[in-house]
PDB file of N, CA and C in Angstrom:
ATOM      1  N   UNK A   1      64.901  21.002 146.054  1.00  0.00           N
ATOM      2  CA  UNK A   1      65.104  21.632 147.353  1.00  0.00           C
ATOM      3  C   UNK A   1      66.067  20.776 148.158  1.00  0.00           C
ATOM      4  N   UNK A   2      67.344  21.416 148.688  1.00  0.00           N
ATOM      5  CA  UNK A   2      68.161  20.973 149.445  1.00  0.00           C
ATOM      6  C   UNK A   2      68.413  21.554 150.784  1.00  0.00           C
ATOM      7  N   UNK A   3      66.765  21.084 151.758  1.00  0.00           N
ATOM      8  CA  UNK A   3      66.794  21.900 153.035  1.00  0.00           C
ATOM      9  C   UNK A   3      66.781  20.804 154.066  1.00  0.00           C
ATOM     10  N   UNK A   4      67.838  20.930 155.548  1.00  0.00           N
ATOM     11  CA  UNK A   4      67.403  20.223 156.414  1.00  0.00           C
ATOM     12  C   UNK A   4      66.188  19.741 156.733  1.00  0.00           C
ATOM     13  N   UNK A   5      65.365  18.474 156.085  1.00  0.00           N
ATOM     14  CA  UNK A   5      64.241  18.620 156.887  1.00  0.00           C
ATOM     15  C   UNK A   5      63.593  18.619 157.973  1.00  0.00           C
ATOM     16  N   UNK A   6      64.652  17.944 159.214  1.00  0.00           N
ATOM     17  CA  UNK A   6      64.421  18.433 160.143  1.00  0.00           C
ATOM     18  C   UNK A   6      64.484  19.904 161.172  1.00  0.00           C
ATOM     19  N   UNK A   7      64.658  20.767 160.293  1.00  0.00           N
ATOM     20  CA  UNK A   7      64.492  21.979 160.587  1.00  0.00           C
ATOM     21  C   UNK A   7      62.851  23.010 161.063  1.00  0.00           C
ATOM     22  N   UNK A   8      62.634  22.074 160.089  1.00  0.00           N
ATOM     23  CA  UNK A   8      60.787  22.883 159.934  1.00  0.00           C
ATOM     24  C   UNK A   8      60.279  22.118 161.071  1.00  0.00           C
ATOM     25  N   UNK A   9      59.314  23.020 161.927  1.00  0.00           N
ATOM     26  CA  UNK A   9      58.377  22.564 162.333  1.00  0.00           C
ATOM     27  C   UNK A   9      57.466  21.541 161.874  1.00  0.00           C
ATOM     28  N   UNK A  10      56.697  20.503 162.551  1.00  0.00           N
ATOM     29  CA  UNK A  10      56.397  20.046 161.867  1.00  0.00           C
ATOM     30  C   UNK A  10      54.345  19.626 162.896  1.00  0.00           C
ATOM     31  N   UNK A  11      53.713  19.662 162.299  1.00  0.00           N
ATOM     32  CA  UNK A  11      52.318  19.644 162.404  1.00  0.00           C
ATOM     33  C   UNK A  11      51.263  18.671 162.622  1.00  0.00           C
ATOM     34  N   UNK A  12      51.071  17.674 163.873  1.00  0.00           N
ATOM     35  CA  UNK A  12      50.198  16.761 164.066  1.00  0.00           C
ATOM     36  C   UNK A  12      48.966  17.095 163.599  1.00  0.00           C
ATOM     37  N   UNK A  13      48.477  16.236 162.564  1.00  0.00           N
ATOM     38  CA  UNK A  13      47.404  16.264 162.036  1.00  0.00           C
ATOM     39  C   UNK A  13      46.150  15.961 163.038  1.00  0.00           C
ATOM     40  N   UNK A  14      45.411  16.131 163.614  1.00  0.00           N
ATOM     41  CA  UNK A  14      44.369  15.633 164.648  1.00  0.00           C
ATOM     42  C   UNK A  14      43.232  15.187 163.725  1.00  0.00           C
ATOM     43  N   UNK A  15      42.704  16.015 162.951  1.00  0.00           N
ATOM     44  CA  UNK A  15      41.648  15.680 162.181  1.00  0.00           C
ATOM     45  C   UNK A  15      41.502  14.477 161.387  1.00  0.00           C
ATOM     46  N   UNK A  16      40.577  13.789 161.230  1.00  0.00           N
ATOM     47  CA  UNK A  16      40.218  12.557 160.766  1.00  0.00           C
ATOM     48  C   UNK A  16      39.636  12.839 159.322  1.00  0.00           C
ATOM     49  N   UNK A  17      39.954  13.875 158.685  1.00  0.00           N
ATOM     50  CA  UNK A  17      39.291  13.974 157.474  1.00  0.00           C
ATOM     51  C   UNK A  17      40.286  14.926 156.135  1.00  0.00           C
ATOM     52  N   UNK A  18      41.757  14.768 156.726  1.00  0.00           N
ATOM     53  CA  UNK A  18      42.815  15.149 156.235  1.00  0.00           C
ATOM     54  C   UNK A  18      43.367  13.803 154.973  1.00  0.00           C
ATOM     55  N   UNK A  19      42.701  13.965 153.959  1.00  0.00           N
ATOM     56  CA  UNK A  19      43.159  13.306 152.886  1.00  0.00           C
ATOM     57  C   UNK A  19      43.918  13.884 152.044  1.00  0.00           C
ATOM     58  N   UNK A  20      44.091  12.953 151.004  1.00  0.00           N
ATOM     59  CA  UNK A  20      44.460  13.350 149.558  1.00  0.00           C
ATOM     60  C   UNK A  20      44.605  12.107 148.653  1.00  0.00           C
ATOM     61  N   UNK A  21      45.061  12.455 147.576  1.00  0.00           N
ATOM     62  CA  UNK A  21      45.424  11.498 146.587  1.00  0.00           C
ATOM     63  C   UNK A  21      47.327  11.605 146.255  1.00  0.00           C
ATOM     64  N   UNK A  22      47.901  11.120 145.908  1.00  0.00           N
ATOM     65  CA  UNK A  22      48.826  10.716 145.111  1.00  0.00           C
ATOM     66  C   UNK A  22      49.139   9.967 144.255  1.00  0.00           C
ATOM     67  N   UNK A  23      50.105  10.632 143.008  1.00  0.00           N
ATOM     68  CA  UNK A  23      50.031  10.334 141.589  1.00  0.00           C
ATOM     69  C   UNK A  23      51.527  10.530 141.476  1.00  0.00           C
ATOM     70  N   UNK A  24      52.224   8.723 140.991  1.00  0.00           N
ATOM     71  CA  UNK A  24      53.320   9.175 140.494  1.00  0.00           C
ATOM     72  C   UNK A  24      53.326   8.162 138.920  1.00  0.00           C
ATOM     73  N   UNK A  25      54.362   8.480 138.395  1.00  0.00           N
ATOM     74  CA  UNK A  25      54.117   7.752 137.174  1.00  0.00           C
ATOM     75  C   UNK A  25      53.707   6.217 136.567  1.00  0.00           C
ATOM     76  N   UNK A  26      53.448   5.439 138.099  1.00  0.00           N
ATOM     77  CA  UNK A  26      52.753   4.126 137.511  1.00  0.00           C
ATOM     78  C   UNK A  26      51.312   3.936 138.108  1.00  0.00           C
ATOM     79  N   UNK A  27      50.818   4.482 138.970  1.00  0.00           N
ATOM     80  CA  UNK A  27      49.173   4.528 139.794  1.00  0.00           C
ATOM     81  C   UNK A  27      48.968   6.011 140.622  1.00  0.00           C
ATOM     82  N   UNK A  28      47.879   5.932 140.997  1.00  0.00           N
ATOM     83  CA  UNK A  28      47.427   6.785 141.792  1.00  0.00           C
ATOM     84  C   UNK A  28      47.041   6.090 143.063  1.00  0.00           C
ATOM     85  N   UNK A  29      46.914   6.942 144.516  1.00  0.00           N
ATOM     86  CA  UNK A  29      46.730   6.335 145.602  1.00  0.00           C
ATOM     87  C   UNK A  29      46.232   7.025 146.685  1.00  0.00           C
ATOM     88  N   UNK A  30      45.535   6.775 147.447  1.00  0.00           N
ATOM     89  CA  UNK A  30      44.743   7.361 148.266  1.00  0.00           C
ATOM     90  C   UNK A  30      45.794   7.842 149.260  1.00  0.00           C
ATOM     91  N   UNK A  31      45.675   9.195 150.399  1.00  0.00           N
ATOM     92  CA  UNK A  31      46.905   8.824 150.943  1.00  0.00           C
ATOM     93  C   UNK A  31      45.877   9.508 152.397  1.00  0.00           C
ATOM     94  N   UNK A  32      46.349   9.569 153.706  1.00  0.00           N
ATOM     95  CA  UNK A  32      45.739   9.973 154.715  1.00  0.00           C
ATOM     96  C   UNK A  32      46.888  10.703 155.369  1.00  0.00           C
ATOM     97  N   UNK A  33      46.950  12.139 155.882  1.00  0.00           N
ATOM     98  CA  UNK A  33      48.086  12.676 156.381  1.00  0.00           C
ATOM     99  C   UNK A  33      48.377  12.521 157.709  1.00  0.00           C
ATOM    100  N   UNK A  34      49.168  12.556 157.903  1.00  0.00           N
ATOM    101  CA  UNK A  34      49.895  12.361 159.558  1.00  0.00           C
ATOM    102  C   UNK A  34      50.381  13.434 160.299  1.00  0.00           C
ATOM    103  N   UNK A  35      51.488  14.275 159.584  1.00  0.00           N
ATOM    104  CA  UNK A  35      52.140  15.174 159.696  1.00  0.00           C
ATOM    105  C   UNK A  35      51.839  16.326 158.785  1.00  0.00           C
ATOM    106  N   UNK A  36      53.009  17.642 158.729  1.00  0.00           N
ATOM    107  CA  UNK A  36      52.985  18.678 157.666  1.00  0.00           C
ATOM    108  C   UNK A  36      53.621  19.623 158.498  1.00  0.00           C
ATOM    109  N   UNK A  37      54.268  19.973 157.086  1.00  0.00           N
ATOM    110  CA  UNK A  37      55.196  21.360 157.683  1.00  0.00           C
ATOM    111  C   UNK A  37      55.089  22.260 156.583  1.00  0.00           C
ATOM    112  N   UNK A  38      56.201  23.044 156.656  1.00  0.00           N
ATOM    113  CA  UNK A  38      55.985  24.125 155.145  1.00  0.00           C
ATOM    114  C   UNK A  38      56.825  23.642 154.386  1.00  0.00           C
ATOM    115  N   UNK A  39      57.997  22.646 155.026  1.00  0.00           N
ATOM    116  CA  UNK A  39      58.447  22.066 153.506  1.00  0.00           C
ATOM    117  C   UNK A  39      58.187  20.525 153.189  1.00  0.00           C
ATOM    118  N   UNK A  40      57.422  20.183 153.795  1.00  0.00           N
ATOM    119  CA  UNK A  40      57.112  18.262 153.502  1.00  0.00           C
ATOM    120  C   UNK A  40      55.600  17.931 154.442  1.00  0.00           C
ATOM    121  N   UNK A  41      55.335  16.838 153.604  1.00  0.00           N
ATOM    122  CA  UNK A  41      54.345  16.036 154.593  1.00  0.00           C
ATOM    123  C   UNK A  41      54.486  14.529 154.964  1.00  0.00           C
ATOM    124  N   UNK A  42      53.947  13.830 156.117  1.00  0.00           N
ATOM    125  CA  UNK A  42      53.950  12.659 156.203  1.00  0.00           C
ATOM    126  C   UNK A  42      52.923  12.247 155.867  1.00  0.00           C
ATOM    127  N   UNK A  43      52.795  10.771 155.047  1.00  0.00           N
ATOM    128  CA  UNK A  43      51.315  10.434 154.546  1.00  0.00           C
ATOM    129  C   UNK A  43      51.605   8.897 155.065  1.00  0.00           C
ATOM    130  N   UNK A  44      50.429   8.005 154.999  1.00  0.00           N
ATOM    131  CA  UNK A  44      50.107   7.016 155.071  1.00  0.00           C
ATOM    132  C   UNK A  44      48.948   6.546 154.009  1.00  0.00           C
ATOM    133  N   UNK A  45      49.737   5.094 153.315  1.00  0.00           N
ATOM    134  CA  UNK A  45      49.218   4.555 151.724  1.00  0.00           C
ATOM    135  C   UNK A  45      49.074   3.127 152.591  1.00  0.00           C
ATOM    136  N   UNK A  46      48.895   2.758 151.590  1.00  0.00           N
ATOM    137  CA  UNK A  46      48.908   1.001 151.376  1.00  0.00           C
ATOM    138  C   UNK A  46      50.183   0.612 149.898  1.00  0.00           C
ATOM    139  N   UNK A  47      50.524   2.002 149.437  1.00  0.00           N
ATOM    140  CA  UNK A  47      51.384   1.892 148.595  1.00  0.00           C
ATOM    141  C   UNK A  47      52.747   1.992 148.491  1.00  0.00           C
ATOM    142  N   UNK A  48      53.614   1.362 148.463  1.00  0.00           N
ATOM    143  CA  UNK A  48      55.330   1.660 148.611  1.00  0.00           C
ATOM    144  C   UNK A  48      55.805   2.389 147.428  1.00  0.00           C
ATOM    145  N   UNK A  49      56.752   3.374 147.919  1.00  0.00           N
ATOM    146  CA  UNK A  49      57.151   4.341 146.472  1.00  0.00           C
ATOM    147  C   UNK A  49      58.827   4.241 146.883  1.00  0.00           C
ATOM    148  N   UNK A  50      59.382   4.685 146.249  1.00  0.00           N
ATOM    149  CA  UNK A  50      60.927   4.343 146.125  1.00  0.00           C
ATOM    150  C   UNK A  50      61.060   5.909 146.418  1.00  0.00           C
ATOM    151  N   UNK A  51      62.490   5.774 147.176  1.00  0.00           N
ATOM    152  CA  UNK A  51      63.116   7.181 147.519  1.00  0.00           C
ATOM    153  C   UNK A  51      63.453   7.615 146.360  1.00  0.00           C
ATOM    154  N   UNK A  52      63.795   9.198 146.734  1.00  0.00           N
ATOM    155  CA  UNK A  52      63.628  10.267 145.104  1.00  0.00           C
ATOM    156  C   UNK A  52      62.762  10.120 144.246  1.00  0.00           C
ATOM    157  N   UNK A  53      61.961   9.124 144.317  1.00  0.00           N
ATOM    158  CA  UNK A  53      60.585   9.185 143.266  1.00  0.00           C
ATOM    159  C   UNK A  53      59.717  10.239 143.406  1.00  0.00           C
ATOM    160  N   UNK A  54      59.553  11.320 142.184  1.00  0.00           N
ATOM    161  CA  UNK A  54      58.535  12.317 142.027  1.00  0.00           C
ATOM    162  C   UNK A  54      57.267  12.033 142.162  1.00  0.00           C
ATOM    163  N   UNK A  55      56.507  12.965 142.610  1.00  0.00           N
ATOM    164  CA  UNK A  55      54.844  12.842 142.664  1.00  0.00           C
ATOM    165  C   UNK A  55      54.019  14.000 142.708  1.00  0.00           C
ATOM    166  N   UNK A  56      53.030  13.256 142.090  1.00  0.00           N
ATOM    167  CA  UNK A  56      52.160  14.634 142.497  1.00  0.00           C
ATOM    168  C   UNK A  56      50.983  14.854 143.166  1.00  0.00           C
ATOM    169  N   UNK A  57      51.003  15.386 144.177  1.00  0.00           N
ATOM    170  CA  UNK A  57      49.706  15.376 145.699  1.00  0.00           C
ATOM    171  C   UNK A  57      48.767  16.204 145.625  1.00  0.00           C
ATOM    172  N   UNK A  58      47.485  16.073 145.772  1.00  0.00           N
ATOM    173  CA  UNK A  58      46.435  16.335 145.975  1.00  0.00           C
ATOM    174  C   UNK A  58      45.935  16.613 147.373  1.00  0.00           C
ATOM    175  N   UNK A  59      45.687  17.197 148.228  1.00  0.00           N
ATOM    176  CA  UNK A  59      45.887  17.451 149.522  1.00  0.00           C
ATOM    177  C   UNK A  59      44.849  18.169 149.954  1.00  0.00           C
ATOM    178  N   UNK A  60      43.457  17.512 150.923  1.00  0.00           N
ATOM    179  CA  UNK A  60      42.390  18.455 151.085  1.00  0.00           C
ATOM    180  C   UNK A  60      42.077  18.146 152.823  1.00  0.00           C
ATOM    181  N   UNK A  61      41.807  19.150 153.485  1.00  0.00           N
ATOM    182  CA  UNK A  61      41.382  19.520 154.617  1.00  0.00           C
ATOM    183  C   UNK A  61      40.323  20.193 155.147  1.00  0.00           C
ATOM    184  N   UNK A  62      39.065  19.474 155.640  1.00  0.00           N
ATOM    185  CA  UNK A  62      38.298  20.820 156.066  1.00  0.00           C
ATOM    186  C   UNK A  62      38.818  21.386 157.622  1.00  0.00           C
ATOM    187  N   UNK A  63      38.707  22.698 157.748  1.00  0.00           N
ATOM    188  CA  UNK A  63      39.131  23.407 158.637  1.00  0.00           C
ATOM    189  C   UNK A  63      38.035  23.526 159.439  1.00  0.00           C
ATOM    190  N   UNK A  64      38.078  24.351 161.297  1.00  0.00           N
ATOM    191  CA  UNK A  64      37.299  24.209 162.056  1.00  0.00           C
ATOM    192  C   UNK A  64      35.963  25.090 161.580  1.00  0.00           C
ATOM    193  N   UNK A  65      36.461  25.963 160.618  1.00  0.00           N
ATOM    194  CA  UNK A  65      35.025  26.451 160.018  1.00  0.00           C
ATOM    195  C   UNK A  65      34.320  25.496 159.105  1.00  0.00           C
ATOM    196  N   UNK A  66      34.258  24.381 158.837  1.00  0.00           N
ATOM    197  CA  UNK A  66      33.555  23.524 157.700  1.00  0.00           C
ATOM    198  C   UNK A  66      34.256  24.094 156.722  1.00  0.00           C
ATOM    199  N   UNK A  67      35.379  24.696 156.238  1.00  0.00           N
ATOM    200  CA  UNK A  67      35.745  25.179 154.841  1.00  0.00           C
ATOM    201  C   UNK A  67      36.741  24.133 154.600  1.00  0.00           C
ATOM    202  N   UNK A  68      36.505  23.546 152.885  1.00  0.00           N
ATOM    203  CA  UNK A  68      37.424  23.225 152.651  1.00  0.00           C
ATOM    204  C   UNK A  68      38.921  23.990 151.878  1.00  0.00           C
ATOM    205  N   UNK A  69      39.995  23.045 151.950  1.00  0.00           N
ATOM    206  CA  UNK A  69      40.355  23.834 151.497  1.00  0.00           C
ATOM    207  C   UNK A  69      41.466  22.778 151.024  1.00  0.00           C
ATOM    208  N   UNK A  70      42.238  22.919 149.888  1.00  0.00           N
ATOM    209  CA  UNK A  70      42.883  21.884 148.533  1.00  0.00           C
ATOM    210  C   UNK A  70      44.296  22.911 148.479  1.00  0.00           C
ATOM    211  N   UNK A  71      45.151  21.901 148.632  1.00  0.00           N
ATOM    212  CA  UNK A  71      47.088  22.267 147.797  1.00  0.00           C
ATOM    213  C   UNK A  71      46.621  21.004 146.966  1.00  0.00           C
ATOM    214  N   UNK A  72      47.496  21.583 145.790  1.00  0.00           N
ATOM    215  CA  UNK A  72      48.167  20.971 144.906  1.00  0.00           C
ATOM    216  C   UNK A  72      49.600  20.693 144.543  1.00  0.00           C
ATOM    217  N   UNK A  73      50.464  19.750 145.053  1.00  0.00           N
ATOM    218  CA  UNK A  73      51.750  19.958 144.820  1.00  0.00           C
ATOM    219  C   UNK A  73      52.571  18.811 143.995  1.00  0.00           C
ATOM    220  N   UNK A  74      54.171  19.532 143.726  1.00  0.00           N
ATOM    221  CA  UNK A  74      54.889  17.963 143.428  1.00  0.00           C
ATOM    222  C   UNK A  74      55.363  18.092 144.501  1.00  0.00           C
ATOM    223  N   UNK A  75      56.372  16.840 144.691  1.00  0.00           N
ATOM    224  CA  UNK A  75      56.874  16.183 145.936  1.00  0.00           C
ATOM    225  C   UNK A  75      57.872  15.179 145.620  1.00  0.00           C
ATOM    226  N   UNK A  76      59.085  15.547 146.539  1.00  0.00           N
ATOM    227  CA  UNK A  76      59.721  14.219 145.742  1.00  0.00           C
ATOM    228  C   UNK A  76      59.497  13.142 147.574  1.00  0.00           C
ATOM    229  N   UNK A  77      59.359  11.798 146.856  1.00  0.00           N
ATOM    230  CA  UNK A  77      60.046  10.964 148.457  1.00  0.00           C
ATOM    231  C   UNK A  77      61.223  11.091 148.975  1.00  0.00           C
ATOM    232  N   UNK A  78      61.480  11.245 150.547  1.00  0.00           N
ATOM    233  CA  UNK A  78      62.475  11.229 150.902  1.00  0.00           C
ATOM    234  C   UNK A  78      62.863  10.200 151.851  1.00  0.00           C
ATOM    235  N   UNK A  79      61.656   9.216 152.355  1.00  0.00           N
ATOM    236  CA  UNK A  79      61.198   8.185 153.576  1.00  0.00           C
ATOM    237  C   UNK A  79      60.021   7.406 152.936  1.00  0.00           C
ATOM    238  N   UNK A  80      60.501   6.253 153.068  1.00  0.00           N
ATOM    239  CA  UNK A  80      59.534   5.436 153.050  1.00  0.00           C
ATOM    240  C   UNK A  80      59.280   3.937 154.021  1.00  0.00           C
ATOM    241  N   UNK A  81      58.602   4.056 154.853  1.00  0.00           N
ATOM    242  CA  UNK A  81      58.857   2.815 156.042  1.00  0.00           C
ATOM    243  C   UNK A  81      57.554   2.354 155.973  1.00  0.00           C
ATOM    244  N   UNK A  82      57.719   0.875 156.601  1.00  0.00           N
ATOM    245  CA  UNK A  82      56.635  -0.064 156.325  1.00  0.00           C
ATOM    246  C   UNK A  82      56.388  -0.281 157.962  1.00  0.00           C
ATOM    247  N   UNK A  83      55.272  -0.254 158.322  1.00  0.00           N
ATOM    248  CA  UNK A  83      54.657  -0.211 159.773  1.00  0.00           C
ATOM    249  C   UNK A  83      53.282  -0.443 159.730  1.00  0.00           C
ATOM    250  N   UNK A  84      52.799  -1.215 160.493  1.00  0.00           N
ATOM    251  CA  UNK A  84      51.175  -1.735 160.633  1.00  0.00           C
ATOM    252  C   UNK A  84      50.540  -2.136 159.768  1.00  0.00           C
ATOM    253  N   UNK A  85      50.773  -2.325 158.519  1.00  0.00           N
ATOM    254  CA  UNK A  85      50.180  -2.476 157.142  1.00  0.00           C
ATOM    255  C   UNK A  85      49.730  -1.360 156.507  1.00  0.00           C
ATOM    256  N   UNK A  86      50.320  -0.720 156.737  1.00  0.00           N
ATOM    257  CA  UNK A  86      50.955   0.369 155.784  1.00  0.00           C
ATOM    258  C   UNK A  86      52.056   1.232 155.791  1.00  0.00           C
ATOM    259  N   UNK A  87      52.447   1.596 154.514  1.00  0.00           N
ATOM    260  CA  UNK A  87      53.518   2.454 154.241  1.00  0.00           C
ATOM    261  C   UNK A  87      53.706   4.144 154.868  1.00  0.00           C
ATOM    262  N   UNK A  88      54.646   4.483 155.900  1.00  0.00           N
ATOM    263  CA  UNK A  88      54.641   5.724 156.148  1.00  0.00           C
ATOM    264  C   UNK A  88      55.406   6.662 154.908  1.00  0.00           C
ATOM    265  N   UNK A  89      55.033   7.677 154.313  1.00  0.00           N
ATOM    266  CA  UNK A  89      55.953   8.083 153.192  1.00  0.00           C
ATOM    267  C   UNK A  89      56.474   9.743 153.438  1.00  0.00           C
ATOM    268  N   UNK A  90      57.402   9.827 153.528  1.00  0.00           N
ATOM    269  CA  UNK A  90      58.271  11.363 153.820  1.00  0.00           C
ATOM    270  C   UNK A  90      57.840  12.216 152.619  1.00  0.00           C
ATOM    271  N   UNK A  91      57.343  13.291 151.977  1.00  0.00           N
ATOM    272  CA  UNK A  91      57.183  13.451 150.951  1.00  0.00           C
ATOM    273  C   UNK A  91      58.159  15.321 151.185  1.00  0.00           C
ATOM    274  N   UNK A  92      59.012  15.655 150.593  1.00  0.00           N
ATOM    275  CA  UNK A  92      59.074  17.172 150.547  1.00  0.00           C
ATOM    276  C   UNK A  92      58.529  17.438 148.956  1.00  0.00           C
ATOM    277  N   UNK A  93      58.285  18.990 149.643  1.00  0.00           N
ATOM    278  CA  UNK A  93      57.444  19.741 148.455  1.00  0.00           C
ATOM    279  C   UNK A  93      58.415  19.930 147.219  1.00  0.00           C
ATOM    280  N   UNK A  94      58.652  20.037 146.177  1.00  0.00           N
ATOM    281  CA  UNK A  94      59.230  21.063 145.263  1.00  0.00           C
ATOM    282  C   UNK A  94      58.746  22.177 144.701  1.00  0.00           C
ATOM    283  N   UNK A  95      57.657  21.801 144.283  1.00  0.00           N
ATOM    284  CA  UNK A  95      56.602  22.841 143.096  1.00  0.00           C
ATOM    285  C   UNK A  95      55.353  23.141 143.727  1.00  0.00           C
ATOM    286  N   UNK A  96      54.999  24.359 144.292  1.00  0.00           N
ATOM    287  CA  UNK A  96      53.509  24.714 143.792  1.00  0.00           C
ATOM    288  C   UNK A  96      53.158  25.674 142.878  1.00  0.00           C
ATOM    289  N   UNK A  97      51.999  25.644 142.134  1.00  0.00           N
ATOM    290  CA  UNK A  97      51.910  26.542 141.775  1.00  0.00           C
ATOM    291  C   UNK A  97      52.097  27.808 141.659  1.00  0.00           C
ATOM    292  N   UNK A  98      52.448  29.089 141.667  1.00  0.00           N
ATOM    293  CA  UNK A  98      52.590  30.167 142.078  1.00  0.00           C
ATOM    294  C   UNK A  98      51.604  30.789 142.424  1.00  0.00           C
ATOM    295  N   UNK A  99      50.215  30.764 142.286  1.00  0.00           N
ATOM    296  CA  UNK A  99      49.200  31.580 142.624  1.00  0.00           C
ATOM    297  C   UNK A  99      48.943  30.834 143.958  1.00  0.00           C
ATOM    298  N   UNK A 100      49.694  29.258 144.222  1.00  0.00           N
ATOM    299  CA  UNK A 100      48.756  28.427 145.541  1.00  0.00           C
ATOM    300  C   UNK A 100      49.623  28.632 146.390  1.00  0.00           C
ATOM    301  N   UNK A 101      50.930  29.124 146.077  1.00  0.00           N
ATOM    302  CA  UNK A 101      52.039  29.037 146.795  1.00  0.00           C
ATOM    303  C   UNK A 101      51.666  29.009 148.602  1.00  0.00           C
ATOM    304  N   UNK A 102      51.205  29.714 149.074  1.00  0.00           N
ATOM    305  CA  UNK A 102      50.709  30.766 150.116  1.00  0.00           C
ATOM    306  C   UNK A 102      50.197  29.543 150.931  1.00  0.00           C
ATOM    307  N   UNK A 103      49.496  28.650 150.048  1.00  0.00           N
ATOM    308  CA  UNK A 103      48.545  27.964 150.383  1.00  0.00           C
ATOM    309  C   UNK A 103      48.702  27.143 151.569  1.00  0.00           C
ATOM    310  N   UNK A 104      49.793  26.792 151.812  1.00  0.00           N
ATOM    311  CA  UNK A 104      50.554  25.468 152.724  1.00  0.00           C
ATOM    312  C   UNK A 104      50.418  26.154 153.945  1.00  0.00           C
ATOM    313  N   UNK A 105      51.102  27.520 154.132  1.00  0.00           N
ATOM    314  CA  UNK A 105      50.689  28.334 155.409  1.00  0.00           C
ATOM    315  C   UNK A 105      48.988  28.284 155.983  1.00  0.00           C
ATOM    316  N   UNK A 106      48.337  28.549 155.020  1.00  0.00           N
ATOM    317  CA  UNK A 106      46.822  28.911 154.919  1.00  0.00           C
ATOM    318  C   UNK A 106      46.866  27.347 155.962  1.00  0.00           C
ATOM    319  N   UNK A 107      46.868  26.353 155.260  1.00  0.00           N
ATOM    320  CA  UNK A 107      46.740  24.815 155.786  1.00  0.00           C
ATOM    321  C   UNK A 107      47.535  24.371 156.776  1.00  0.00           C
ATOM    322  N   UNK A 108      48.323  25.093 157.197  1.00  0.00           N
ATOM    323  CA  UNK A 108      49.335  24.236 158.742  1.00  0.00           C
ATOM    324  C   UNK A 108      48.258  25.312 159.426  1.00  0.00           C
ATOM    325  N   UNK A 109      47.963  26.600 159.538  1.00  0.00           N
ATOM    326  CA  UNK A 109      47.252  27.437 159.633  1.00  0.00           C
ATOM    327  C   UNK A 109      45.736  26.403 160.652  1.00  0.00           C
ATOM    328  N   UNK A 110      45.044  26.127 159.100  1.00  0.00           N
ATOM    329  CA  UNK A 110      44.189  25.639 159.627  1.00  0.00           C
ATOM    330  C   UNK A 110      44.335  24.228 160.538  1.00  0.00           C
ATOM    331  N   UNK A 111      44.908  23.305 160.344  1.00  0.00           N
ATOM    332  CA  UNK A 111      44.936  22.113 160.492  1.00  0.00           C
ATOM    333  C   UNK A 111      45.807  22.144 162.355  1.00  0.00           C
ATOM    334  N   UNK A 112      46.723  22.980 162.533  1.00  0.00           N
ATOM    335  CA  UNK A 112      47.089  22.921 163.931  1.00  0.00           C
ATOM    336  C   UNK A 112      46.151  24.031 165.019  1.00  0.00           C
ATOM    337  N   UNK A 113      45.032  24.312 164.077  1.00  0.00           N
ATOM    338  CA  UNK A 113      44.047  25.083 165.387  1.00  0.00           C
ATOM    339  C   UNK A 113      43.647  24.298 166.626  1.00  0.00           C
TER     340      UNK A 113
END
């Protein structure tokens, strides 16, 4: 994907229970979200990843109904900055599934109520 990313809106996370995991080809890592839009998210690791490095995110939110609710995506890095003792990381989407596609709406959806 070759989209302005500053184009998209983009989505303050408020909730304190906006995780996930990330997986790129040498570890996996816990990540806590910050941001989100429909084409990228901001996360916060303890882990540094190199720009253009692929990944793949795990991404779960419960919404104001107690529902949870899970994306699965790849992602390549596009930002990676070091602040407070930890790493802020730019991630845009490339791949979801096709049946989850939808899904990211469903989740800016829930997450900016």
């Amino acid at each position: 994907m070759n989209i302005d990313r500053r184009c998209s809106e983009r989505y303050p996370i408020q909730q304190l229970n906006c995780i996930g995991v990330l997986k790129n080809h040498r570890e996996t890592c816990h990540i806590k979200m910050i941001n989100i839009s429909e084409i990228g998210v901001l996360v916060q690791t303890c882990k540094k990843l190199s720009i253009n490095e692929m990944c793949v995110l795990c991404l779960y939110a419960i919404n104001h109904e107690n529902k949870g609710l899970t994306i699965y995506a790849h992602a390549q890095v596009c930002h990676c900055e070091f602040s407070d003792n930890s790493y802020f990381i730019g991630l845009e989407f490339t791949y979801f599934h096709p049946q989850r596609a939808n899904y990211i709406n469903h989740f800016i959806d829930d997450v900016s109520d």
